[in-house]
N, C-alpha and C. Protein backbone atom coordinates (compact mmCIF):
# COMPACT_ATOMS: atom_id res chain seq x y z
N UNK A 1 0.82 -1.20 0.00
CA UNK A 1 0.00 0.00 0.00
C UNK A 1 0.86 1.25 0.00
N UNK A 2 2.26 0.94 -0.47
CA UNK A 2 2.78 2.35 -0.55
C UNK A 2 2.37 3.01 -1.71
N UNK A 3 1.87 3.09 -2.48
CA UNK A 3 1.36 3.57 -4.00
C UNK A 3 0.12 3.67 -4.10
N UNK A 4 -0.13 5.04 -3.61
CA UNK A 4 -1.76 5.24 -3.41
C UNK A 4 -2.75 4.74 -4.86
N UNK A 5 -1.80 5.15 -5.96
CA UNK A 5 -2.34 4.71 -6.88
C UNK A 5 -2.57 3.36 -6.99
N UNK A 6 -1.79 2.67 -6.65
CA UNK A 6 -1.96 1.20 -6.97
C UNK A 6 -3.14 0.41 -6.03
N UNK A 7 -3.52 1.38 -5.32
CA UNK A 7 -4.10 0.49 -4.05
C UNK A 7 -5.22 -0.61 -4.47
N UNK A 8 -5.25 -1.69 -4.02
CA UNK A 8 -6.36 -2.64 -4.48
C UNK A 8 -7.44 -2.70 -3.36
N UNK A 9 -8.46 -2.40 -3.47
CA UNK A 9 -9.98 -2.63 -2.69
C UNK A 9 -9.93 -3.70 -2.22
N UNK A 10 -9.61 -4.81 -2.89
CA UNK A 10 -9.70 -6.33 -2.29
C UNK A 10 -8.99 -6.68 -1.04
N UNK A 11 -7.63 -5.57 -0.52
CA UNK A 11 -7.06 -5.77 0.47
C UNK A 11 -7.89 -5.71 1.53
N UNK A 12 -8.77 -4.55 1.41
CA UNK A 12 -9.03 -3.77 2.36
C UNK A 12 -10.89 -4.45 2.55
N UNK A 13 -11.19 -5.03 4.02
CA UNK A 13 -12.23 -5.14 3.88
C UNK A 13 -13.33 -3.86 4.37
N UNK A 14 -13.03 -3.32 4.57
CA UNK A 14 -13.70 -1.72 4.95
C UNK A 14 -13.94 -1.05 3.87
N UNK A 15 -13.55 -1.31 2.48
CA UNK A 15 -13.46 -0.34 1.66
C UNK A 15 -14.84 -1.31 0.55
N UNK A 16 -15.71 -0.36 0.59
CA UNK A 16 -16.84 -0.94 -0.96
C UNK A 16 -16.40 -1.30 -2.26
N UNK A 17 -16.96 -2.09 -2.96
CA UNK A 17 -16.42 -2.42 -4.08
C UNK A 17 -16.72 -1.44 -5.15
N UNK A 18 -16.01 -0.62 -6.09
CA UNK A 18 -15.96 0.39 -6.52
C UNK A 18 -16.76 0.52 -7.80
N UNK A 19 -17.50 1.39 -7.67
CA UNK A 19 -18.77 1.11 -8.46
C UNK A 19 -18.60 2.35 -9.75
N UNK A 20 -19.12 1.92 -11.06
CA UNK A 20 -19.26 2.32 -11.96
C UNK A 20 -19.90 3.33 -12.59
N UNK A 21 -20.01 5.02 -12.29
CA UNK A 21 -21.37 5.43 -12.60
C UNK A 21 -21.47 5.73 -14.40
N UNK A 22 -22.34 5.54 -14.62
CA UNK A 22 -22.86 5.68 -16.09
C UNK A 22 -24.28 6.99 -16.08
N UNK A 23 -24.14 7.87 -16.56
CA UNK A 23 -24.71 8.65 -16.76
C UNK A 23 -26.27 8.35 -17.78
N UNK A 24 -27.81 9.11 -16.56
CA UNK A 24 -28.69 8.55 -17.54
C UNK A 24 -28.92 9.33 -18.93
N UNK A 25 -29.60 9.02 -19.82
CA UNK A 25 -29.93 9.22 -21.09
C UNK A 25 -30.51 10.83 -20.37
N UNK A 26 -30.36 12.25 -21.91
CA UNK A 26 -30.50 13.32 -21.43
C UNK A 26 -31.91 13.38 -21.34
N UNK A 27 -31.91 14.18 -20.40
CA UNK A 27 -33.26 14.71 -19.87
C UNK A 27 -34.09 15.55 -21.18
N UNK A 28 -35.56 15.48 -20.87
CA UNK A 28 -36.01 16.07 -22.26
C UNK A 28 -36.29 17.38 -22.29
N UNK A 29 -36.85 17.25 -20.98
CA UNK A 29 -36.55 18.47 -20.93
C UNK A 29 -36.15 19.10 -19.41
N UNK A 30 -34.88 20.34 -20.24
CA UNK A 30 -34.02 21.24 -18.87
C UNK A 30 -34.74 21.95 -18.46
N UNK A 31 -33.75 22.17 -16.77
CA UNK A 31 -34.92 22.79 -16.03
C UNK A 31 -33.19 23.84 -15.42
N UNK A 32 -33.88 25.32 -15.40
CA UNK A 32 -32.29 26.17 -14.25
C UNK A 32 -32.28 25.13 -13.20
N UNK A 33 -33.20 24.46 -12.52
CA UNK A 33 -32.36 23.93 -10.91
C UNK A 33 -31.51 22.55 -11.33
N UNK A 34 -31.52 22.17 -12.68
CA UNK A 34 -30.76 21.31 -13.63
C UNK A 34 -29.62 21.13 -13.02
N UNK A 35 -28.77 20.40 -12.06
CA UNK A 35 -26.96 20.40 -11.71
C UNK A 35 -26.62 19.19 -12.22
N UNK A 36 -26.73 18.01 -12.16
CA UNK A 36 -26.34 17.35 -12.77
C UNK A 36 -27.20 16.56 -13.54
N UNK A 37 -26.40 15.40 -14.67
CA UNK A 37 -27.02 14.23 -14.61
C UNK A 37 -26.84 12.70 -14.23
N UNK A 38 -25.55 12.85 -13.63
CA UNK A 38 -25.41 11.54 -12.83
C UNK A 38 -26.22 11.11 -11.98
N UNK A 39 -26.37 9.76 -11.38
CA UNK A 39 -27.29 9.40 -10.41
C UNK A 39 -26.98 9.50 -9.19
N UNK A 40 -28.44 9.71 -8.44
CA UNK A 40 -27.92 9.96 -7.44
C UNK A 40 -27.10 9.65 -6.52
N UNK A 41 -26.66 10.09 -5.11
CA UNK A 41 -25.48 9.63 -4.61
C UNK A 41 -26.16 8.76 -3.36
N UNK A 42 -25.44 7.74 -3.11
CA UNK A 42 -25.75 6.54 -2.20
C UNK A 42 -24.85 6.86 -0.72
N UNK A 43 -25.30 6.38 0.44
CA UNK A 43 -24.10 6.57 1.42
C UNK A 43 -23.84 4.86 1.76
N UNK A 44 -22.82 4.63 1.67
CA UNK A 44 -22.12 2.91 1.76
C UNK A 44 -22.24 3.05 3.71
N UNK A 45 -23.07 2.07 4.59
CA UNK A 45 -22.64 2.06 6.06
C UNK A 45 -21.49 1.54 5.80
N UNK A 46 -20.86 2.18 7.33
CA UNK A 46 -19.70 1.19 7.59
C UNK A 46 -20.05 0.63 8.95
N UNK A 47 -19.27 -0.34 8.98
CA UNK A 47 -19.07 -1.12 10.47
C UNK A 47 -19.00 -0.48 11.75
N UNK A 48 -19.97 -0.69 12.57
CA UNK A 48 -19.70 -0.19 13.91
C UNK A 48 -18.16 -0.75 14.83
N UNK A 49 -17.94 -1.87 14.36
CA UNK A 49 -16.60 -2.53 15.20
C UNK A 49 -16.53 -3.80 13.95
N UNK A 50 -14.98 -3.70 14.18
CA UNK A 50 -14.20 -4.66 13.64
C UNK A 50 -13.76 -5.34 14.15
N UNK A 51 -13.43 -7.01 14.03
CA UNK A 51 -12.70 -7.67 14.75
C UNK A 51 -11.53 -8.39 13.89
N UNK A 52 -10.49 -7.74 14.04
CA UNK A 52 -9.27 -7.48 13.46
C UNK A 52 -8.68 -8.91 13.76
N UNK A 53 -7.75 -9.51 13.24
CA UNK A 53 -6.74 -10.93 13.51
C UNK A 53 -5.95 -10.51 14.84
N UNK A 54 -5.75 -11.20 15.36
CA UNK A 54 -4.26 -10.72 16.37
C UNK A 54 -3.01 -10.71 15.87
N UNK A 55 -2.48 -9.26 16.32
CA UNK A 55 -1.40 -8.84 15.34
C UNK A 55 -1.54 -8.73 14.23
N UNK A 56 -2.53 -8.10 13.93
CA UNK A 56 -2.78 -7.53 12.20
C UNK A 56 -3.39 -6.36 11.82
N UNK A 57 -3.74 -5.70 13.31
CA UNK A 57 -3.93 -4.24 13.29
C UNK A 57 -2.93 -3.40 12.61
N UNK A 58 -4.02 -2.70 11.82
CA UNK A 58 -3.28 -1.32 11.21
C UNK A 58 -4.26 -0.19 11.26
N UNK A 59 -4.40 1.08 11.41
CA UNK A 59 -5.19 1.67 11.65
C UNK A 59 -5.89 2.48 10.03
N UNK A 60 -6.94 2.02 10.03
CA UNK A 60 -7.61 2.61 8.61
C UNK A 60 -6.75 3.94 8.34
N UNK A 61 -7.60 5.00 9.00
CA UNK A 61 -6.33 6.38 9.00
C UNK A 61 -6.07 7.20 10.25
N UNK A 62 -5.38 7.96 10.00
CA UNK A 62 -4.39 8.50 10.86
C UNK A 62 -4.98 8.90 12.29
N UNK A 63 -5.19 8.47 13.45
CA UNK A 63 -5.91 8.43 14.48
C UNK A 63 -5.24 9.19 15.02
N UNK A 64 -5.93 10.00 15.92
CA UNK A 64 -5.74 11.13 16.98
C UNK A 64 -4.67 10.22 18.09
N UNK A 65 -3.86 10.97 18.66
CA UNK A 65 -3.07 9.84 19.60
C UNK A 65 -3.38 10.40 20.83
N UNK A 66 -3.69 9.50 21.62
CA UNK A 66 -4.67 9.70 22.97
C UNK A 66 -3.40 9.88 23.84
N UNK A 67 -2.08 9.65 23.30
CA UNK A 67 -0.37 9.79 24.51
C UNK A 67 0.33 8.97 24.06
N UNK A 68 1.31 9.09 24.91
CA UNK A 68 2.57 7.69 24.13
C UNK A 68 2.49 6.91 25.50
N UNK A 69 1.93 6.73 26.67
CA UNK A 69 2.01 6.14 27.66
C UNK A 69 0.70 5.28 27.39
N UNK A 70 1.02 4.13 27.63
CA UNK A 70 -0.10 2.91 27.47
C UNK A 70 -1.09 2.84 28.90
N UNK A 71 -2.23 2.49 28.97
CA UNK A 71 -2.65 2.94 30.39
C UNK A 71 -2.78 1.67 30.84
N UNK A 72 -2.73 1.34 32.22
CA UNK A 72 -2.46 0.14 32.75
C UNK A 72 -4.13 -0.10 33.55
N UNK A 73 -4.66 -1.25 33.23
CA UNK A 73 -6.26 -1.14 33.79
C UNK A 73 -6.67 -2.29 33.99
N UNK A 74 -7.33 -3.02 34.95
CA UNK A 74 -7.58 -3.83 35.22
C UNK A 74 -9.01 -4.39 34.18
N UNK A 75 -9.07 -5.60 33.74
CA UNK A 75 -9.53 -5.99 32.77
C UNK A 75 -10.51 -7.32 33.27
N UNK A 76 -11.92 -7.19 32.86
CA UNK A 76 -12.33 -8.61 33.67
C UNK A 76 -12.64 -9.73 32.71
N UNK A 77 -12.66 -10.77 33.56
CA UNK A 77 -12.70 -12.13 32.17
C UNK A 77 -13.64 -12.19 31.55
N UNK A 78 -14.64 -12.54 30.42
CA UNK A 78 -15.54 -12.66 29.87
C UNK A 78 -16.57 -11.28 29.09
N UNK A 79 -15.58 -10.43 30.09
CA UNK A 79 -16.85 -8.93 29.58
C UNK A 79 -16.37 -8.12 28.07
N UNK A 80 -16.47 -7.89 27.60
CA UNK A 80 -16.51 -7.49 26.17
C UNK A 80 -16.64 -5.72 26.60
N UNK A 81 -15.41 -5.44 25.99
CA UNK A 81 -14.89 -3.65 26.02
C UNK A 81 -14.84 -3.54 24.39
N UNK A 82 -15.29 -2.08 24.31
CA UNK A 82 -15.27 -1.85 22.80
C UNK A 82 -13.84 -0.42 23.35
N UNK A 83 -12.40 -0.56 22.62
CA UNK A 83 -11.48 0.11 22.51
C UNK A 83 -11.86 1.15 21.08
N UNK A 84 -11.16 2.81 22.12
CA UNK A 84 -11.05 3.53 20.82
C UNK A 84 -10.00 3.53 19.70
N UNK A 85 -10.21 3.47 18.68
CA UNK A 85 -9.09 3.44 17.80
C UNK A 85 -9.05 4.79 16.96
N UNK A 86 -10.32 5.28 17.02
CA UNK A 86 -9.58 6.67 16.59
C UNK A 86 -9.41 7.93 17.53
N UNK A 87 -8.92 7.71 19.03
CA UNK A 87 -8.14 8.41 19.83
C UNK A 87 -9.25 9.71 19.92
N UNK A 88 -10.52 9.87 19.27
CA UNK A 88 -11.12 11.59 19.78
C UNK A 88 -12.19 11.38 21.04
N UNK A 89 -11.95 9.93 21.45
CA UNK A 89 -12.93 9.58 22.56
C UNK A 89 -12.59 10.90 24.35
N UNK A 90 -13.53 10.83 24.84
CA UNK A 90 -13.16 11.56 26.19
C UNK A 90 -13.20 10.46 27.33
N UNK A 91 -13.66 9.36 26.63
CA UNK A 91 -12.93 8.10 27.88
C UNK A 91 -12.36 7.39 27.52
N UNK A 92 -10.64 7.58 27.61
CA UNK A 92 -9.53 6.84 26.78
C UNK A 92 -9.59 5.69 27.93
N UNK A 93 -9.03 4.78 27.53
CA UNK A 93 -9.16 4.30 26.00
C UNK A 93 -10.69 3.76 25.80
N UNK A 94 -11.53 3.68 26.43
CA UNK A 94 -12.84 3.16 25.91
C UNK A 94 -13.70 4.51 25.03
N UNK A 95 -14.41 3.45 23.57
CA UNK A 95 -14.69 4.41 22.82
C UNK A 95 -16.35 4.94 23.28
N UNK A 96 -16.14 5.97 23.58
CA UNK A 96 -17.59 6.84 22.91
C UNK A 96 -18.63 7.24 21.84
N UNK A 97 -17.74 6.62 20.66
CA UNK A 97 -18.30 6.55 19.41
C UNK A 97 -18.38 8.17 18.64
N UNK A 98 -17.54 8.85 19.14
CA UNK A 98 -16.87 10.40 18.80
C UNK A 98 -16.63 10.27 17.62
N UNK A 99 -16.43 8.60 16.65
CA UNK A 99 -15.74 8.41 15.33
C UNK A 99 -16.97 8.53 14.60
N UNK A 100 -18.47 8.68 15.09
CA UNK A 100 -19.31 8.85 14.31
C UNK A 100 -19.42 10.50 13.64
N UNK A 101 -19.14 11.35 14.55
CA UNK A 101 -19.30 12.79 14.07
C UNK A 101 -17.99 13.17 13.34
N UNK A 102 -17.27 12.59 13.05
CA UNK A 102 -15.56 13.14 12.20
C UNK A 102 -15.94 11.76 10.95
N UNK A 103 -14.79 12.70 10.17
CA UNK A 103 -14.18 11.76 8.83
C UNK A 103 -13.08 11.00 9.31
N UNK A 104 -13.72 9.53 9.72
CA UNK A 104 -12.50 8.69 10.13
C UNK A 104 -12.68 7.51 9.94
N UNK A 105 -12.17 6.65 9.48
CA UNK A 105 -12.53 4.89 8.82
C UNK A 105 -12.66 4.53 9.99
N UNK A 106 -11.92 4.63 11.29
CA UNK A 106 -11.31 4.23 12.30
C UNK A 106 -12.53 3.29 13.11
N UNK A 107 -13.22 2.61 13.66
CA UNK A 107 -13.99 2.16 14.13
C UNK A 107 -13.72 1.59 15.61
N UNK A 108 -14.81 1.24 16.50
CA UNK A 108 -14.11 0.89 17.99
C UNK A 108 -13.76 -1.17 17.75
N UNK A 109 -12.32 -1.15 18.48
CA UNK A 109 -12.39 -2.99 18.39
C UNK A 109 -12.87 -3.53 19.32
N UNK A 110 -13.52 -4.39 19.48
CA UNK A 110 -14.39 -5.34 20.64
C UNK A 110 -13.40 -6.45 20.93
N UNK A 111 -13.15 -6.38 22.18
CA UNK A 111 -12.20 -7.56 23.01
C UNK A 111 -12.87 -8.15 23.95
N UNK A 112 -11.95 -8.80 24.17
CA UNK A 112 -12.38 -9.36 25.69
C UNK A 112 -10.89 -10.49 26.14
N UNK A 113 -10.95 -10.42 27.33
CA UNK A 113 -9.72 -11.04 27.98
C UNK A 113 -10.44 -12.65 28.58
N UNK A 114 -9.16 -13.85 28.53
CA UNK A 114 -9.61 -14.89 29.04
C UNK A 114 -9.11 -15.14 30.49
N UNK A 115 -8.31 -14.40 31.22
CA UNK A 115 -7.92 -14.37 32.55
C UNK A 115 -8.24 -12.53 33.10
N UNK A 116 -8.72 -12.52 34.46
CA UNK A 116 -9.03 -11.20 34.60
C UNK A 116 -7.37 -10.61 35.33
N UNK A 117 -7.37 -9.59 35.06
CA UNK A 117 -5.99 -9.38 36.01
C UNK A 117 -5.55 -7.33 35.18
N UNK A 118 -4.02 -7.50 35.25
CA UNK A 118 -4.24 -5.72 34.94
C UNK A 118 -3.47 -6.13 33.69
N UNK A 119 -3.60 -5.56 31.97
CA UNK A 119 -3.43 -5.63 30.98
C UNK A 119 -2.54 -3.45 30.95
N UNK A 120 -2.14 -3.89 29.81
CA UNK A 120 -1.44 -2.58 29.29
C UNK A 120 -2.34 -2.18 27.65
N UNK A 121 -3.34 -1.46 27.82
CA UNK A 121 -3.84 -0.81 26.47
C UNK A 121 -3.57 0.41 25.90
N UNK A 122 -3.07 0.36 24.86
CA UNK A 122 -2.29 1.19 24.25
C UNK A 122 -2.93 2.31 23.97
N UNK A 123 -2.17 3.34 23.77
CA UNK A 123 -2.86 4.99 23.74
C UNK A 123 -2.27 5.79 22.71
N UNK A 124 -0.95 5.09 21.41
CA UNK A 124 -1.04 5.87 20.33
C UNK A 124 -1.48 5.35 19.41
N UNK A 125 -2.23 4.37 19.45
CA UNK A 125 -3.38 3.92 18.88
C UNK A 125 -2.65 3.16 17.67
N UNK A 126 -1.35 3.07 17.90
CA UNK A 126 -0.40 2.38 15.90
C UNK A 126 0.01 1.34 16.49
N UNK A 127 -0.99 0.43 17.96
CA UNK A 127 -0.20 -1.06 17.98
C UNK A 127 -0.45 -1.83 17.14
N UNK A 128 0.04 -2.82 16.69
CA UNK A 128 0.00 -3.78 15.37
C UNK A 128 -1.04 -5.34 16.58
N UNK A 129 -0.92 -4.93 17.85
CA UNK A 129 -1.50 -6.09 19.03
C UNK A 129 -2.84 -5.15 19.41
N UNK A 130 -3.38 -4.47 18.74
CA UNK A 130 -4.03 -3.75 19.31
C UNK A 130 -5.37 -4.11 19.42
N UNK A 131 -6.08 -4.07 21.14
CA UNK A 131 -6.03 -3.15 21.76
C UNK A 131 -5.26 -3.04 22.64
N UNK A 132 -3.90 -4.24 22.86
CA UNK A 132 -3.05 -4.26 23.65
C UNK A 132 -1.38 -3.65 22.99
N UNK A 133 -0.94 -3.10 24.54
CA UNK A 133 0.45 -2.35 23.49
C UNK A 133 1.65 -2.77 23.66
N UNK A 134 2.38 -2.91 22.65
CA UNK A 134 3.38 -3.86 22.16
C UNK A 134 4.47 -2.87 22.17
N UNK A 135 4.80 -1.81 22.51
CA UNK A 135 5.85 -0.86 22.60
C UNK A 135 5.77 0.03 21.23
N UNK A 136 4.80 0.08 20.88
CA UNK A 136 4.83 0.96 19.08
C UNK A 136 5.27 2.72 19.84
N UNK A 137 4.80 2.83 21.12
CA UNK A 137 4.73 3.93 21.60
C UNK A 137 6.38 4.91 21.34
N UNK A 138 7.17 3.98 21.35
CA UNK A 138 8.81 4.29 22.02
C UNK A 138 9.21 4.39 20.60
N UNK A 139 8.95 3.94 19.29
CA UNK A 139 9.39 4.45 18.00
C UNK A 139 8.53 5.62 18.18
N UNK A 140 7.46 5.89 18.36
CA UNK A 140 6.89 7.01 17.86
C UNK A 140 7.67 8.26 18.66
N UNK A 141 7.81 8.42 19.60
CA UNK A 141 8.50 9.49 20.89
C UNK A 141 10.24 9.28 19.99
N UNK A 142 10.59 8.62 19.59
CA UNK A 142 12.02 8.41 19.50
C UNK A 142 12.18 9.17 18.11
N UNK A 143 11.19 9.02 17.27
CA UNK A 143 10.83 9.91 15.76
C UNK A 143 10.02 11.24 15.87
N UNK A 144 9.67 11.44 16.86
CA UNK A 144 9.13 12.56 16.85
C UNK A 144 9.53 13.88 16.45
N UNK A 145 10.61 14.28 16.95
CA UNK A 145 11.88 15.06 16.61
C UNK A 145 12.10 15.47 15.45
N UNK A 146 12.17 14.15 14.63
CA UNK A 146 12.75 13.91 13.10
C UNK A 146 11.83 14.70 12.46
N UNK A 147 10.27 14.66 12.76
CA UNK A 147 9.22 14.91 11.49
C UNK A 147 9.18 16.59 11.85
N UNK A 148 8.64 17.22 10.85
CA UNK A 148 8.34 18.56 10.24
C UNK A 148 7.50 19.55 11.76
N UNK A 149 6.64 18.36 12.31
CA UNK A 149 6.25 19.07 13.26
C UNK A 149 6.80 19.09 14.42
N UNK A 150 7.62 18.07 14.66
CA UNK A 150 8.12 17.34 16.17
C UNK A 150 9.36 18.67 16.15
N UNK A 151 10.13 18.80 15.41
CA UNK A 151 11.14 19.61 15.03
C UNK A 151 10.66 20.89 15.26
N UNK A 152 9.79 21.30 15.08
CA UNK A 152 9.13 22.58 15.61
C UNK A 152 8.60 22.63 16.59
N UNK A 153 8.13 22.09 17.32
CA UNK A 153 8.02 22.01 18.88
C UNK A 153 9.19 21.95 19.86
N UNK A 154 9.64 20.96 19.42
CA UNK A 154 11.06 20.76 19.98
C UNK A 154 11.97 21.61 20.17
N UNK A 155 11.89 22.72 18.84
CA UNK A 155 12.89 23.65 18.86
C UNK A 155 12.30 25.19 19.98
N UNK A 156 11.03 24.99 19.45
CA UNK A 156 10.33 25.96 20.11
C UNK A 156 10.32 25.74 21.52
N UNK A 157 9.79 24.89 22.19
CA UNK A 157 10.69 24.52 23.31
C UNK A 157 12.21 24.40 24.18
N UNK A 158 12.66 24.53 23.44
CA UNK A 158 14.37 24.92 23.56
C UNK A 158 14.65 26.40 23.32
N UNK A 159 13.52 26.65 22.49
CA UNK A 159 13.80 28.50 22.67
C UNK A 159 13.31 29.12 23.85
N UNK A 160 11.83 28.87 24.40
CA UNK A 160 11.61 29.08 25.62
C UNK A 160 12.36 29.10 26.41
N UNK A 161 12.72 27.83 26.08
CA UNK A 161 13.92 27.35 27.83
C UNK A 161 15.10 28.41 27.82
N UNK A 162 15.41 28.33 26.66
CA UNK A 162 16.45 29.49 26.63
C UNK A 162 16.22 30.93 26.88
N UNK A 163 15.00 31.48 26.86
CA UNK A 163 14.51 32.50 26.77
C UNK A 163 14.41 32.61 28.80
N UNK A 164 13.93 31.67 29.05
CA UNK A 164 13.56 31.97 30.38
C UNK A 164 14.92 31.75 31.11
N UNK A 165 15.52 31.16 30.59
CA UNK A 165 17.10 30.80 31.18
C UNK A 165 18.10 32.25 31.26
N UNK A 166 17.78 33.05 29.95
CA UNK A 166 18.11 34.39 29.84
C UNK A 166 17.65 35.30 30.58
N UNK A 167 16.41 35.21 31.00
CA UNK A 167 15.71 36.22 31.93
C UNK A 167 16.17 36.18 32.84
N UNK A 168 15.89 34.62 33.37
CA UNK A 168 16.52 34.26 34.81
C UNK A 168 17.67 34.80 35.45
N UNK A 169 19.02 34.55 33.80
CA UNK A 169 20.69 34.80 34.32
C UNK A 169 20.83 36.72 34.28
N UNK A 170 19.84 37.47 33.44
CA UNK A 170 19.72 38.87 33.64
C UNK A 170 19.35 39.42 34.52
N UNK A 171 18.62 38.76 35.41
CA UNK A 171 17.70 39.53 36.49
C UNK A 171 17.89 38.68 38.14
N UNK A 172 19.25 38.05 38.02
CA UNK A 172 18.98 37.20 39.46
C UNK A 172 19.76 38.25 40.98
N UNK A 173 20.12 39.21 40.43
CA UNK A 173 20.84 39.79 41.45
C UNK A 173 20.76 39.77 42.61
């Protein structure tokens, strides 16, 4: 899937099978509120929850990241938790269904644990074990820096510090 162009539908089971429009025969007669003549437009549902393979999570698209710290929570045997995966929930990690009002493939995953005890669920939402976290967190914090934005925070933060470090060494008399 590195070649947006190339992408095949068949990978992806979230994605509709891509449909053909054919334009109807012209109208006989035009009217001004006339905009098109294609047919009309359909809305495809999507899935309320997915139940993904283990270890085969990937996140449809780019999910809000709820932190790089995984939250540690006690988990009970048999009960079925629906996890957020696209991170805009206000009870991390359990979803609220916040993915209904945004443009986001992202859907909540339904688990459940076979021993009750305290589990680690992940909170930048890019575990490949997910809803459990596998350390994806510690590349992401370790690259942060590198990218266009991390680099601007980072720096901007180091200017502060410096800025207040300057005030500080001007004015301590």
């Amino acid at each position: 899937m590195s070649d947006p162009c190339n992408y095949d539908w068949r990978l992806d089971p979230l994605v509709p099978k891509p449909e053909i429009l054919h334009a109807p025969p012209p109208r006989a007669e035009k009217k001004p509120t006339d905009v098109t003549d294609f047919p009309k437009q359909t809305v495809t549902p999507m899935p309320e929850e997915y139940h993904y393979p283990e270890g085969k999570y990937r996140p449809p698209t780019l999910p809000i990241r709820g932190g790089f710290i995984p939250t540690n929570i006690h988990l009970e045997a048999g009960k079925i938790y629906k996890w957020c995966s696209c991170g805009a929930t206000w009870d991390e990690p359990w979803c609220d269904h916040k993915c209904h009002y945004m443009l986001s493939r992202n859907r909540p995953i339904a688990f459940n644990v076979d021993k009750s005890g305290y589990y680690k669920i992940c909170n930048c939402k890019q575990s490949a074990n997910a809803p459990f976290c596998n350390g994806t967190e510690r590349l992401l914090v370790n690259n942060f820096s590198k990218t266009y934005f991390g680099a601007y925070r980072t720096a901007t933060a180091a200017g502060l510090g410096l800025f207040f470090f300057g005030v500080w060494w001007n004015f301590r008399s």
